[in-house]
Protein backbone atom coordinates (compact mmCIF):
# COMPACT_ATOMS: atom_id res chain seq x y z
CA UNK A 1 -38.27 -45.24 -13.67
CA UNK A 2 -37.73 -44.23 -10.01
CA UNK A 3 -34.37 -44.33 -9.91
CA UNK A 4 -33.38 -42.93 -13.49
CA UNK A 5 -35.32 -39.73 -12.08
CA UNK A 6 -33.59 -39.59 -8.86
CA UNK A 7 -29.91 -39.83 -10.57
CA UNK A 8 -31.03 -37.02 -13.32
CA UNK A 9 -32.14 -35.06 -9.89
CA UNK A 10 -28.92 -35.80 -8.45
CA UNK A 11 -26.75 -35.02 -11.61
CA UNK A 12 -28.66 -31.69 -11.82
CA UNK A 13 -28.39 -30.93 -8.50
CA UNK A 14 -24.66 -31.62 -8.10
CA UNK A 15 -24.19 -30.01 -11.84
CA UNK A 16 -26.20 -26.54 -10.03
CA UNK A 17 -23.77 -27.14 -6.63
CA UNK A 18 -20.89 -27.00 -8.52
CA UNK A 19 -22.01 -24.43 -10.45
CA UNK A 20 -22.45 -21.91 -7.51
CA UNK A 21 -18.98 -23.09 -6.18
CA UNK A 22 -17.45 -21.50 -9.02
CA UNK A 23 -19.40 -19.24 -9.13
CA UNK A 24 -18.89 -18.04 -5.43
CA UNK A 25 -14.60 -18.71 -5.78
CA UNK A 26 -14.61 -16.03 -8.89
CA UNK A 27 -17.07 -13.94 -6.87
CA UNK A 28 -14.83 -14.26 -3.90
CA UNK A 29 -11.88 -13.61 -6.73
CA UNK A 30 -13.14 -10.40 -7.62
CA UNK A 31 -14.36 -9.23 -4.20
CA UNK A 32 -10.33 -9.63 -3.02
CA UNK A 33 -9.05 -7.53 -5.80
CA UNK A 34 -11.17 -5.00 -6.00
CA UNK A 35 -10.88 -4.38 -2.20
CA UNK A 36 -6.92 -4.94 -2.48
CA UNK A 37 -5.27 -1.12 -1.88
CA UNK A 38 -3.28 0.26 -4.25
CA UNK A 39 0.58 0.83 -3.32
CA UNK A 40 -0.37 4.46 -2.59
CA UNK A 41 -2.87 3.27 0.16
CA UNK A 42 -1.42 1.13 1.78
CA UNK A 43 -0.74 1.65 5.56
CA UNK A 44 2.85 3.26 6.75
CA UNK A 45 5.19 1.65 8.73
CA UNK A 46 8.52 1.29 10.17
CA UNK A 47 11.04 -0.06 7.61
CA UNK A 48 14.61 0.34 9.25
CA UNK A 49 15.84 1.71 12.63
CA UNK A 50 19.29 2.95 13.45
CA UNK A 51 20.61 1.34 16.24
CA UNK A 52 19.08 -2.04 14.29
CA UNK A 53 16.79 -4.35 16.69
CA UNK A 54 18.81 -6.30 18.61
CA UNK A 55 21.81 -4.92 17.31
CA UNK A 56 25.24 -4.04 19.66
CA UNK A 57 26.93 -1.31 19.55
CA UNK A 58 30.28 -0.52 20.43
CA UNK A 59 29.88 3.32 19.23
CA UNK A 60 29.00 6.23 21.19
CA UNK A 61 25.14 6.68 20.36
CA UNK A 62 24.03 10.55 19.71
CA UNK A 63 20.82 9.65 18.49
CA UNK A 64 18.26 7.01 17.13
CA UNK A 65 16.87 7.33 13.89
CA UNK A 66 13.44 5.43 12.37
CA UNK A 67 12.79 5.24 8.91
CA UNK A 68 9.27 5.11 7.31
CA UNK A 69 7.62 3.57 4.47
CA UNK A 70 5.17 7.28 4.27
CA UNK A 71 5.64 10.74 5.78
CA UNK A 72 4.92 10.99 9.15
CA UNK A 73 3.50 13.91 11.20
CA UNK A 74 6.36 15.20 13.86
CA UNK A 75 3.78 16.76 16.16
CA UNK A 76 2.19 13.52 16.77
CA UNK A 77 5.24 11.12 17.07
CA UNK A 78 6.80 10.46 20.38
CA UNK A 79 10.28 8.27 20.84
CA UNK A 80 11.25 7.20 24.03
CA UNK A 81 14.47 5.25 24.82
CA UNK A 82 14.59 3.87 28.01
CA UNK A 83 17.51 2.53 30.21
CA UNK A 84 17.62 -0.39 32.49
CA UNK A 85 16.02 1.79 35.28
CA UNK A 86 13.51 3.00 32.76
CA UNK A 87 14.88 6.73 32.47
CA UNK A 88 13.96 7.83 29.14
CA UNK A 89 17.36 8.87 27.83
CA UNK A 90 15.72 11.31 24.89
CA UNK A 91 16.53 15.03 25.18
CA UNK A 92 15.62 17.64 23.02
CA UNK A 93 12.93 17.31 20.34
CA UNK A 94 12.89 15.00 17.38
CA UNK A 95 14.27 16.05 13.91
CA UNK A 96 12.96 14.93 10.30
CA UNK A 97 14.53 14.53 7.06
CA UNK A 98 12.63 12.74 4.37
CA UNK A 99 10.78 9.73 5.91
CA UNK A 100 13.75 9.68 8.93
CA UNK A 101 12.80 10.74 11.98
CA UNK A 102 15.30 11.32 14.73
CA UNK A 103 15.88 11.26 18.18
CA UNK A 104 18.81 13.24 19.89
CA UNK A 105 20.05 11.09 23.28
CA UNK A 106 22.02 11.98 26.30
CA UNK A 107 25.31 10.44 26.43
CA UNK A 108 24.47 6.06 26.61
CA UNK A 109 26.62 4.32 29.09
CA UNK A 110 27.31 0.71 28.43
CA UNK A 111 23.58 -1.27 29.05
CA UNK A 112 20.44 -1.95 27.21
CA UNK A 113 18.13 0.33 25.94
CA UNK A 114 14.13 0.15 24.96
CA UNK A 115 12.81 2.07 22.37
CA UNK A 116 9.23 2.67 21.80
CA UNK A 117 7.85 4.83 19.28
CA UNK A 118 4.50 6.07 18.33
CA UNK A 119 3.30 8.04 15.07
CA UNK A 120 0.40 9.20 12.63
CA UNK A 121 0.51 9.10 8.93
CA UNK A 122 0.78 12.46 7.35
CA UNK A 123 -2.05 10.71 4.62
CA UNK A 124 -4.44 9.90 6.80
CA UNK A 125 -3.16 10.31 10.49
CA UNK A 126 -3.49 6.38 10.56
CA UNK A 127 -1.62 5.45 14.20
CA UNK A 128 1.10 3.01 14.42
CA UNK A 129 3.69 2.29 17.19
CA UNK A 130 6.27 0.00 17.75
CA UNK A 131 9.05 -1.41 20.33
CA UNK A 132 12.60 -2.78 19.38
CA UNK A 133 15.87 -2.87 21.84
CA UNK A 134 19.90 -2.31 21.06
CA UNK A 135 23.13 -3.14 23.45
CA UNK A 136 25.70 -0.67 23.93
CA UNK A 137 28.86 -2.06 24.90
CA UNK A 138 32.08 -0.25 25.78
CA UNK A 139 34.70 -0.26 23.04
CA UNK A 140 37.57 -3.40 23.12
CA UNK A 141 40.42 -1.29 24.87
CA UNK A 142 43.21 -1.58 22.91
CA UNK A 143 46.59 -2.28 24.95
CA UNK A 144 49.84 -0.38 23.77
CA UNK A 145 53.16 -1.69 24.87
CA UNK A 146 56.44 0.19 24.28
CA UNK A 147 58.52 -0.94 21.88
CA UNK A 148 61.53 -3.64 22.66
CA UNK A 149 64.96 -2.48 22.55
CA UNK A 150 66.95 -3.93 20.33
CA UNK A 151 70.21 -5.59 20.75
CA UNK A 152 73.20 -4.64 18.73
């Protein structure tokens, strides 16, 4: 009789362990979604950049732009973009339109160049920043030759 009554204790007890295992997977289930943020919560950040990350340019560069996933607040973003001596190459103030923000440059000579960028959410003045780099190289110079004379 001894060991009839210990496997009905086991049964039970694995039946009851199992039990609260699927019981605490839907609980966790249900805990995820309802703490999941809806699209219009959900944090801003950086979704394109012009110069790309780590792309080369062969263009003069007048300006960088970054463009956001949410409105950002101008009076608390800062762009730098630095040089290969670290001058920040950034002059004037930075522009908006939309969810762009933009940077005005001095002239680039041919190098690599930093940028780092900092901003609040307009939402909920959430702070995010970020770091990518871009190449400027001189344009291919295009030789001209005259043209051949030609033989009669």
């Amino acid at each position: 009789m001894r060991s009839a009554y210990t496997l009905k204790t086991i049964l039970l007890a694995t039946a009851f362990a199992v039990g609260l295992s699927t019981l605490g997977f839907a609980a966790t289930i249900q805990i995820i979604t309802q703490n999941a943020m809806p699209a219009w919560q959900e944090a801003e950040h950086l979704i394109s950049t012009s110069p790309g990350d780590g792309e080369t340019v062969t263009q003069p560069v007048e300006s960088v732009s970054l463009n956001f996933s949410k409105q950002v607040r101008v009076d608390q973003t800062v762009v730098r973009v630095y040089n290969d001596y670290g001058t920040n190459m950034v002059k004037g103030g930075l522009t908006i339109n939309g969810l762009v923000i933009s940077a005005t440059l001095s002239p680039l000579p041919p190098g690599k160049y930093r940028v780092q960028w900092r901003s609040s959410c307009a939402c909920n003045d959430a702070s995010i920043d970020g770091m990518y780099h871009f190449t400027v190289k001189p344009a291919p110079s295009v030789t001209t030759f005259p043209p051949v004379p030609t033989v009669p």
